[in-house]
Protein backbone atom coordinates (compact mmCIF):
# COMPACT_ATOMS: atom_id res chain seq x y z
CA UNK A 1 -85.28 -83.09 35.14
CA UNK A 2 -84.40 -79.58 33.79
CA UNK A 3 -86.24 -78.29 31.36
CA UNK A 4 -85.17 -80.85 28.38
CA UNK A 5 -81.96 -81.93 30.39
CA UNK A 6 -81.11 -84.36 33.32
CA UNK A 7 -79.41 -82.57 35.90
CA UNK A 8 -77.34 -84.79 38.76
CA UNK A 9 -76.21 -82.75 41.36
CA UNK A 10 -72.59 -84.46 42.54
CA UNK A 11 -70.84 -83.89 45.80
CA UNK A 12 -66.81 -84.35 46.04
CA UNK A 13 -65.93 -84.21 49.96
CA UNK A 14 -62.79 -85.95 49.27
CA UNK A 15 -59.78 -83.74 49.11
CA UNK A 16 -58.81 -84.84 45.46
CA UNK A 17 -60.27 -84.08 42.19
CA UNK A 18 -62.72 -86.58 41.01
CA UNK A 19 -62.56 -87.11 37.07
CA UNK A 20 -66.26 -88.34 36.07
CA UNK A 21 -67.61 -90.07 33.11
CA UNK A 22 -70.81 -92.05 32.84
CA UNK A 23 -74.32 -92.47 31.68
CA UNK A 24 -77.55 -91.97 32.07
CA UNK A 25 -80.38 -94.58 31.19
CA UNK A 26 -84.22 -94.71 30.90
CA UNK A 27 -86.13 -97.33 31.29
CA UNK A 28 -90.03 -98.00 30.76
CA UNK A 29 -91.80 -100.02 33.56
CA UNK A 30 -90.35 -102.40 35.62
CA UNK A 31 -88.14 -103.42 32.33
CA UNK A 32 -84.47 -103.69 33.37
CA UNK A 33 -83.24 -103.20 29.73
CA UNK A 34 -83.06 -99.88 29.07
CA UNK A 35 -85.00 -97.81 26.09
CA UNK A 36 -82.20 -95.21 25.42
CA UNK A 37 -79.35 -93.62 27.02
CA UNK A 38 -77.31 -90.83 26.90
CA UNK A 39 -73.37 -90.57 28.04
CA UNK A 40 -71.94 -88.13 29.86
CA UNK A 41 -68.99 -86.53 29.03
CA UNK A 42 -65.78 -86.67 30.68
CA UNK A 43 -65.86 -83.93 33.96
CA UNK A 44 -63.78 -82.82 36.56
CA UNK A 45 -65.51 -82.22 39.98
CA UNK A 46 -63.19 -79.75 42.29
CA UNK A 47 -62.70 -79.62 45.93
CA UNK A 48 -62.31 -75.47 45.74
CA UNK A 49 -64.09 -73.17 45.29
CA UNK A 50 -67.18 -75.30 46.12
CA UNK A 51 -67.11 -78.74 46.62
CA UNK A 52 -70.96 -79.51 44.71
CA UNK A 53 -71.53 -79.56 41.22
CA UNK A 54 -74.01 -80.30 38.59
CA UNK A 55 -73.45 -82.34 35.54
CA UNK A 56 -76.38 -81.74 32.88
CA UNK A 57 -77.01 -83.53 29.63
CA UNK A 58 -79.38 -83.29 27.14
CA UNK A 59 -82.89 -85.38 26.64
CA UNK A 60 -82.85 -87.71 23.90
CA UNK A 61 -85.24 -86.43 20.82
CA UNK A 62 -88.98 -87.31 21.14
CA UNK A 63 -88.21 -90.27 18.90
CA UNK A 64 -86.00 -92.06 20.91
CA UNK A 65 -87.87 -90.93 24.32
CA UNK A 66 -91.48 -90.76 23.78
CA UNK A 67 -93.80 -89.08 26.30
CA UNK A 68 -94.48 -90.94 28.47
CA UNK A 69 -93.44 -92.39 32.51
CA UNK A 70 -90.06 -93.49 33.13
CA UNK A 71 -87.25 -94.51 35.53
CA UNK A 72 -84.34 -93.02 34.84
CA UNK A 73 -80.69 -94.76 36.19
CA UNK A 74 -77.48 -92.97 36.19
CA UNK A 75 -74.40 -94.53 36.79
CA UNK A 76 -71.33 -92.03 37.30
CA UNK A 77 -67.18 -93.73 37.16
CA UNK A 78 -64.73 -91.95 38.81
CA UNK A 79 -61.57 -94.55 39.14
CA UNK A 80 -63.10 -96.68 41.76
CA UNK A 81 -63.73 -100.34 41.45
CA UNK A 82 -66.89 -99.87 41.40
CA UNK A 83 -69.64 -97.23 40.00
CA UNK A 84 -71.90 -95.08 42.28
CA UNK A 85 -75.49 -94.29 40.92
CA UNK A 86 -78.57 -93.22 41.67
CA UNK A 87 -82.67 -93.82 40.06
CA UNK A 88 -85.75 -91.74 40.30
CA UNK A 89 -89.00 -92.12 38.01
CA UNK A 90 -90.50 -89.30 36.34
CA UNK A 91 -93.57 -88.49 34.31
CA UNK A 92 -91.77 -86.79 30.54
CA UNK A 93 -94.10 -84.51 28.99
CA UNK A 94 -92.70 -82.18 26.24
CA UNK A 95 -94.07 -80.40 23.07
CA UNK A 96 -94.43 -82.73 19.81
């Protein structure tokens, strides 16, 4: 977390754009359904002039994402068969 955004830091090694879309989900506990979500918008990833990136997107309001701790899943589509993702839990504490 950013501030009030999810930040993924992406890596493209490849020697091909990669054209990303995706989501990002929260989840309370050990629930597997998730609370909320947010999308990500479509992206292009470059090889040149750097071949990292960072896709950020904002929070959801306080209403739909409470204070509170949380696991948050993000699943990233690039053309493959399959997505690639990543999890990490965090502890959200912002201003009501």
């Amino acid at each position: 977390l950013e501030k009030d955004q999810v930040a993924v830091q992406i890596k493209n090694d490849g020697n091909a754009p990669l054209f990303l879309t995706g989501r990002v989900e929260f989840f309370a506990g050990t629930s597997e359904t998730p609370v909320t979500a947010v999308e990500i918008p479509n992206r292009t990833l470059l090889t040149e002039p750097r071949m990292q990136g960072t896709i950020r997107v904002a929070l959801p309001p306080l209403d739909r994402l409470p204070n509170g701790r949380y696991r948050t899943r993000v699943l990233l589509d690039y053309g493959a068969d399959h997505y690639v993702g990543a999890e990490q839990d965090f502890e959200l504490s912002r201003p009501h």
